[in-house]
C-alpha atoms as a PDB file:
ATOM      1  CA  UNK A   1     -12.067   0.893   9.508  1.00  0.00           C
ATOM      2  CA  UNK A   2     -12.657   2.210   6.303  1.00  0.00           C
ATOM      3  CA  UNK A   3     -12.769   6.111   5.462  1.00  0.00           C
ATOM      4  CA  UNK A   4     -13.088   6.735   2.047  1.00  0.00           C
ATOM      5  CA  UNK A   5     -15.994   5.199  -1.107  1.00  0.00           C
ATOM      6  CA  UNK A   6     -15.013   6.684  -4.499  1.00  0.00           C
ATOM      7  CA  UNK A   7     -16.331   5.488  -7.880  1.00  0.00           C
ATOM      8  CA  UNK A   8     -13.791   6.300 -10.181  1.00  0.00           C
ATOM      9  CA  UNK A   9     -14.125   6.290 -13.784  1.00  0.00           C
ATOM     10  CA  UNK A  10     -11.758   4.609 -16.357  1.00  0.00           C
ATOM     11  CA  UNK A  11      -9.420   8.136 -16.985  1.00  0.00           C
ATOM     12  CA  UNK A  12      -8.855   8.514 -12.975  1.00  0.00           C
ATOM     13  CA  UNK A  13     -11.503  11.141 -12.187  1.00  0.00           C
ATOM     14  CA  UNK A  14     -13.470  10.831  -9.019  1.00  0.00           C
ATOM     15  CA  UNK A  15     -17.299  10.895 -10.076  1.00  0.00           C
ATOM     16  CA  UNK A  16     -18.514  10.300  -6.636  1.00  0.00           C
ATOM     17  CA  UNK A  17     -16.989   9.722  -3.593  1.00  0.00           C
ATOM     18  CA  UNK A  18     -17.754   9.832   0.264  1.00  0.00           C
ATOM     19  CA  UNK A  19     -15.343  10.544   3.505  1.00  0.00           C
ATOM     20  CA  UNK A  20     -15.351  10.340   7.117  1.00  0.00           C
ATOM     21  CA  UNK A  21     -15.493  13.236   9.216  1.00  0.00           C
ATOM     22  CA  UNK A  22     -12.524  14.682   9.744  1.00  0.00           C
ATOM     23  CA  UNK A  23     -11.071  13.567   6.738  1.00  0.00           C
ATOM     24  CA  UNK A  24     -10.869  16.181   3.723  1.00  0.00           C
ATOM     25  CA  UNK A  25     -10.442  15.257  -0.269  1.00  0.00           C
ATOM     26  CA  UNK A  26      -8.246  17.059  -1.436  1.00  0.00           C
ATOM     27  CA  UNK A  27      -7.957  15.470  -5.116  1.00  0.00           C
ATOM     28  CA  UNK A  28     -10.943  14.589  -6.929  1.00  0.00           C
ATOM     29  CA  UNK A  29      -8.502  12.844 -10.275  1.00  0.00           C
ATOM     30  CA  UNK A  30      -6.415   9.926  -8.984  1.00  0.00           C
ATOM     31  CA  UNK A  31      -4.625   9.229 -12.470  1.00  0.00           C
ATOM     32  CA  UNK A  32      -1.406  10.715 -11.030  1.00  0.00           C
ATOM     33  CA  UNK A  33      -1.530   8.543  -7.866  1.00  0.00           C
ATOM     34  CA  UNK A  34       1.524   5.912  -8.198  1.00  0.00           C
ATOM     35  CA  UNK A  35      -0.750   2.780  -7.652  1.00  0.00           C
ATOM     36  CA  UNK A  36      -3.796   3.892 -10.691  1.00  0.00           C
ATOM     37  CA  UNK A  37      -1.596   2.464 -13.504  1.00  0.00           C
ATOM     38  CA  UNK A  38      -1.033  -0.737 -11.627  1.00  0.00           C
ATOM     39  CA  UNK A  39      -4.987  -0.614 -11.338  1.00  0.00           C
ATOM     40  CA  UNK A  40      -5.850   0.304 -14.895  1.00  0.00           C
ATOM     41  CA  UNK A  41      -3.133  -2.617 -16.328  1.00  0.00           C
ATOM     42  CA  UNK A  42      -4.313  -5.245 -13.508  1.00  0.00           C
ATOM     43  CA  UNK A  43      -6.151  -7.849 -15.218  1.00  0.00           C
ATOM     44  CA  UNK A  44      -7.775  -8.869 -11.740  1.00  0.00           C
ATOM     45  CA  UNK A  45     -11.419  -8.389 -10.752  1.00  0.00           C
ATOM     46  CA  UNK A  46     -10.177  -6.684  -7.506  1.00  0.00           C
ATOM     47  CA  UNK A  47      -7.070  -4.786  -6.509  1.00  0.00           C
ATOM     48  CA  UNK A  48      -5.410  -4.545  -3.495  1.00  0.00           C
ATOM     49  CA  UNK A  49      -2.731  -2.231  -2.754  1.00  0.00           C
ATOM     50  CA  UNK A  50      -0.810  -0.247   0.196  1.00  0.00           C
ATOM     51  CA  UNK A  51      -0.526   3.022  -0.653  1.00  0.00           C
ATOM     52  CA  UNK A  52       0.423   6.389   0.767  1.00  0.00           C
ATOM     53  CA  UNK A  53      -3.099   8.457   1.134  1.00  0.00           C
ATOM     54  CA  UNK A  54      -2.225  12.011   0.755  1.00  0.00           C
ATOM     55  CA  UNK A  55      -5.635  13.159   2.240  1.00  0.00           C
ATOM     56  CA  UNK A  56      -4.905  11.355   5.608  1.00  0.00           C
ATOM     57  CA  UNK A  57      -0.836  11.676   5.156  1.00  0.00           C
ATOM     58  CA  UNK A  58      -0.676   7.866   6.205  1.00  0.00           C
ATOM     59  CA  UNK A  59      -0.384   4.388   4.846  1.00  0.00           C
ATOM     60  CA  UNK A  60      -3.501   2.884   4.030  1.00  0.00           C
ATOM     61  CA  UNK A  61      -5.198  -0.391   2.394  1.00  0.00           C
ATOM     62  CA  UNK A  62      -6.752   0.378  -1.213  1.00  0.00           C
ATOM     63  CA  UNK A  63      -9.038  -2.150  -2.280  1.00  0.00           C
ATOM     64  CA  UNK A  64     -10.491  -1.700  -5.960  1.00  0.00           C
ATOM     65  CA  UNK A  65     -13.181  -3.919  -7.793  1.00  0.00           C
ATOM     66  CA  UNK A  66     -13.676  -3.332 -11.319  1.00  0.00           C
ATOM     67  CA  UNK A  67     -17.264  -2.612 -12.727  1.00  0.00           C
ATOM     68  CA  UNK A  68     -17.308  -4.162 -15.911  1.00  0.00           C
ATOM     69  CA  UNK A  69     -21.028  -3.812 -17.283  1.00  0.00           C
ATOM     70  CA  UNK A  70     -22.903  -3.659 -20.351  1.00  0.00           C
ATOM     71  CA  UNK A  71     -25.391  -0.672 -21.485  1.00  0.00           C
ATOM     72  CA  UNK A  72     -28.261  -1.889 -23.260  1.00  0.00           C
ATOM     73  CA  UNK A  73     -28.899   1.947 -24.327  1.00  0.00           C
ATOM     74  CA  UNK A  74     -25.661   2.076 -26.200  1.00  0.00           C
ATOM     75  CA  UNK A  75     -23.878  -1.177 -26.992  1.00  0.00           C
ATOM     76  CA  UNK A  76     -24.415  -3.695 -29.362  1.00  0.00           C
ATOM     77  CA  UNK A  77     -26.284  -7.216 -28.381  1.00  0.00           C
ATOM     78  CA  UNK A  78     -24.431  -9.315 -26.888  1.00  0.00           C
ATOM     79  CA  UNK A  79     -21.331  -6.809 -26.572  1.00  0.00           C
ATOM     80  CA  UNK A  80     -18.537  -7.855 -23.929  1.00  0.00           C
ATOM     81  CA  UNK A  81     -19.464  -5.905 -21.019  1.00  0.00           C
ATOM     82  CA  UNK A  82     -16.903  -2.417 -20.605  1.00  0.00           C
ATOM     83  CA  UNK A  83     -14.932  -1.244 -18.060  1.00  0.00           C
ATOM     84  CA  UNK A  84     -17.237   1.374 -16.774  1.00  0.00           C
ATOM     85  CA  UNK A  85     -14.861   2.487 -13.531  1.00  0.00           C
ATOM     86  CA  UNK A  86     -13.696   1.537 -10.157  1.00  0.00           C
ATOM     87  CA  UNK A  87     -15.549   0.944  -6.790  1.00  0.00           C
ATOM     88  CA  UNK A  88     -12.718   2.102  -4.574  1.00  0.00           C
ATOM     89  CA  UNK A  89     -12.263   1.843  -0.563  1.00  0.00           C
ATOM     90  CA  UNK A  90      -9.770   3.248   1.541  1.00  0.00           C
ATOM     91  CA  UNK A  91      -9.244   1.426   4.636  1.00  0.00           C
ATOM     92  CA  UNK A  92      -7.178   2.623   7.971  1.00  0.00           C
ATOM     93  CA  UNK A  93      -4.398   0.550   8.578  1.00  0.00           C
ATOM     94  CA  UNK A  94      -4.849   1.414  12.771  1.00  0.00           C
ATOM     95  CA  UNK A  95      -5.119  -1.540  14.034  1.00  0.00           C
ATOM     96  CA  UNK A  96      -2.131  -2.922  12.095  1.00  0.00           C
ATOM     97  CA  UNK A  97       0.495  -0.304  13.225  1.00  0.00           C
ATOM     98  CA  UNK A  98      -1.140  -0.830  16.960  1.00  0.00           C
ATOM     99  CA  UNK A  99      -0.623  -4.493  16.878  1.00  0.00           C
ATOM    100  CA  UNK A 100       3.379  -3.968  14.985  1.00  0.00           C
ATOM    101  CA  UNK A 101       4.152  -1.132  17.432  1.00  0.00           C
ATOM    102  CA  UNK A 102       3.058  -3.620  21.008  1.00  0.00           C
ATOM    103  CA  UNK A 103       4.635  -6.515  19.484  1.00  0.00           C
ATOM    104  CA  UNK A 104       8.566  -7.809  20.353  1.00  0.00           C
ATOM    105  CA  UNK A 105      10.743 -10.137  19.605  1.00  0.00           C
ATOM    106  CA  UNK A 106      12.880 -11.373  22.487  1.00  0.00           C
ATOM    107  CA  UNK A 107      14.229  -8.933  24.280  1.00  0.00           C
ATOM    108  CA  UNK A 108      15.140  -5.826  22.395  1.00  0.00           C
ATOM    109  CA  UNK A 109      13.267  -6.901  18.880  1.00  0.00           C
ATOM    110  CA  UNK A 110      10.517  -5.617  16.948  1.00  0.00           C
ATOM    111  CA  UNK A 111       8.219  -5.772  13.992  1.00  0.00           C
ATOM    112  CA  UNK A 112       8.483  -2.851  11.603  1.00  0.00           C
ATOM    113  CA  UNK A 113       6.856  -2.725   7.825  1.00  0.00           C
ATOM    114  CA  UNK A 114       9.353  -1.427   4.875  1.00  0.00           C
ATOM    115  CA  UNK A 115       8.437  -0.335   1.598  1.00  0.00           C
ATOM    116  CA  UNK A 116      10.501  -2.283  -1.572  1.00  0.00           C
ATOM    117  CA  UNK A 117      12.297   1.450  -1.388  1.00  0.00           C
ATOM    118  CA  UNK A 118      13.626   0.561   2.054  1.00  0.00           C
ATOM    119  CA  UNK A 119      10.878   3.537   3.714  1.00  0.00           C
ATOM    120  CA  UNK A 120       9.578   2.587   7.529  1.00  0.00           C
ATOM    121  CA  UNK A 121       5.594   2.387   7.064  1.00  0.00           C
ATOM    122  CA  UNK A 122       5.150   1.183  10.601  1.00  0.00           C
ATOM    123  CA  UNK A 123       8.004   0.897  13.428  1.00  0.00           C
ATOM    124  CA  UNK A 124       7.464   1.612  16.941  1.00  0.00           C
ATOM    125  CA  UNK A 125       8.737   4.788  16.767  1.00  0.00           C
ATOM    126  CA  UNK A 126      11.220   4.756  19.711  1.00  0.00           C
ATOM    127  CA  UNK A 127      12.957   2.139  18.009  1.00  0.00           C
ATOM    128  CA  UNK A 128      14.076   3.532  14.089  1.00  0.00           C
ATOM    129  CA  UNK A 129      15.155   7.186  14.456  1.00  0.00           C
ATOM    130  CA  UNK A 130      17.185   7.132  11.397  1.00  0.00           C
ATOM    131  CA  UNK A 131      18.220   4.446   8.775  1.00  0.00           C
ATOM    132  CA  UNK A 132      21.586   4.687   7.644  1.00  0.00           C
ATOM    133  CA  UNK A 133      22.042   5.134   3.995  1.00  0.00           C
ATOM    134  CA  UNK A 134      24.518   2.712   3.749  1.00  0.00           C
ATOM    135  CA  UNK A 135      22.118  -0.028   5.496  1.00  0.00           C
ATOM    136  CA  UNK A 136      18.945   1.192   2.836  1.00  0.00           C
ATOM    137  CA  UNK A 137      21.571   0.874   0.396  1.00  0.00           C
ATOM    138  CA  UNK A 138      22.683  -2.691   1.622  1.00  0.00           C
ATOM    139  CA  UNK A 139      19.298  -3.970   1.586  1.00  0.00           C
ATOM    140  CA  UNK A 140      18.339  -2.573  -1.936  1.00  0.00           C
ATOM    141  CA  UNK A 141      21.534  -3.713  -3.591  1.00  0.00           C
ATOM    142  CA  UNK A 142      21.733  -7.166  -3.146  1.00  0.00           C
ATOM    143  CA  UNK A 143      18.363  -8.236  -3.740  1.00  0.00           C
ATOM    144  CA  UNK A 144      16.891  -8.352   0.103  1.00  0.00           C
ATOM    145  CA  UNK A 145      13.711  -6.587  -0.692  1.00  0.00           C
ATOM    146  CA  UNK A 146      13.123  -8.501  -3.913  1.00  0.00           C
ATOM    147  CA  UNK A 147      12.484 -11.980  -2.728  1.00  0.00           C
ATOM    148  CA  UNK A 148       8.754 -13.285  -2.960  1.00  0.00           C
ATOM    149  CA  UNK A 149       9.361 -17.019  -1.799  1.00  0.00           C
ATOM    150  CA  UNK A 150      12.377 -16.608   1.213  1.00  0.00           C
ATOM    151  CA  UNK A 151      12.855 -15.258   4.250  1.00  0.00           C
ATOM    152  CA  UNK A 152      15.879 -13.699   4.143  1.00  0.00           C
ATOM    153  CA  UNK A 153      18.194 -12.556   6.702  1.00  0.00           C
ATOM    154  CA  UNK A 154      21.180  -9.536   6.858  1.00  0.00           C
ATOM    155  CA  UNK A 155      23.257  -7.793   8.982  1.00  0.00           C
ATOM    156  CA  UNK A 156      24.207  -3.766   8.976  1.00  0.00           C
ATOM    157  CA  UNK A 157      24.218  -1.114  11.488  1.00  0.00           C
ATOM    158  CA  UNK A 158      20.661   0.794  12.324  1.00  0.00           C
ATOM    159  CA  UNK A 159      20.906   3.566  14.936  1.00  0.00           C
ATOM    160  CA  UNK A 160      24.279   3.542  15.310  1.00  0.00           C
ATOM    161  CA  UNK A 161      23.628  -0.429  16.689  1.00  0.00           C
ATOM    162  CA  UNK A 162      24.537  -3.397  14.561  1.00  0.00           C
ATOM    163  CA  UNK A 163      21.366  -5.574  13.638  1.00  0.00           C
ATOM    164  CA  UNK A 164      20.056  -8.495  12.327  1.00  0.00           C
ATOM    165  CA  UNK A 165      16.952  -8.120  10.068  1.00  0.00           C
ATOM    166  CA  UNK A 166      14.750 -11.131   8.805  1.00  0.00           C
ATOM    167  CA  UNK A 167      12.091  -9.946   6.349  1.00  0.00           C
ATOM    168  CA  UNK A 168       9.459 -11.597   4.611  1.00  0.00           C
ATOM    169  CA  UNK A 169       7.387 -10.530   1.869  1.00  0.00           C
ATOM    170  CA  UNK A 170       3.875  -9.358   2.649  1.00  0.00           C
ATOM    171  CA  UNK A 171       2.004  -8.240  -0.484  1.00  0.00           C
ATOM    172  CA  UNK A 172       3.254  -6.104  -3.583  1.00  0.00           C
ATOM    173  CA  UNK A 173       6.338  -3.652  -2.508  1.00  0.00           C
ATOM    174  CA  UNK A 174       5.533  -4.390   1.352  1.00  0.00           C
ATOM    175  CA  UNK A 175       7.847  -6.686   3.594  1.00  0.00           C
ATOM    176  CA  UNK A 176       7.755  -7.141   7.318  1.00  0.00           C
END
């Protein structure tokens, strides 16, 4: 379900914006958010990005369409129309961790979501109490977190347990 509407002009400021109840806005400026200068350098119509909400303190889904229009007040005929903002909505992500978290794989495996960074987004929480520095460092360093096209497969130790871990890539910086 979505939570948050924001229009959100060109230099990151929120001029309007709407939240559920329960949920409180605490920054009206996005332009220090990690995922506006991926939107303001995206040449696509509409954005879509998982990012970490700091109102809600969870992962969400960020979906952005550009509003490209041209003012008849101020510009020039036939002008190119300008980027005039962002039509922004936040979406719960729920669901998703519900149906990670239920899910296994044979007998003792599971789903879980990592960031490109090696971060747990969703993991059925009984299952990752810590991951081993050496393991993060593992995966970062040769690459497993970088491939688009593979699914791709490696060993280490993960709560004290040697693992196997098969990830494939999802969407920018997010592999399952």
């Amino acid at each position: 379900d979505y939570y948050e509407i924001k229009f959100v002009l060109p230099d990151g400021f929120e001029d309007v914006y709407w939240v559920a109840d329960g949920v409180e806005n605490l920054n009206d400026n996005i332009e220090d958010d990690g995922y506006f200068e991926d939107l303001a350098q995206s040449d696509n119509e509409i954005f879509k990005r998982i990012v970490y909400d700091r109102n809600t303190r969870q992962y969400a889904l960020l979906i952005a369409y550009k509003i490209l229009l041209t003012d008849p007040a101020v510009d020039l005929y036939a002008s190119p129309p300008k980027l005039r903002g962002y039509l922004i909505l936040t979406v719960g992500l729920d669901y998703l961790r519900n149906e990670i978290n239920k899910n296994t794989i044979g007998e003792s495996g599971f789903l879980s979501v990592v960031d490109n960074r090696g971060q747990f987004i969703f993991s059925p929480k009984e299952k990752i109490t810590v991951l081993t520095k050496a393991f993060s460092n593992q995966l970062l360093g040769d690459g497993f977190l970088s491939q688009i096209d593979n699914v791709n497969q490696q060993s280490g130790i993960l709560n004290n347990e040697s693992v196997l871990v098969h990830s494939r890539y999802l969407t920018t910086n997010l592999y399952l």
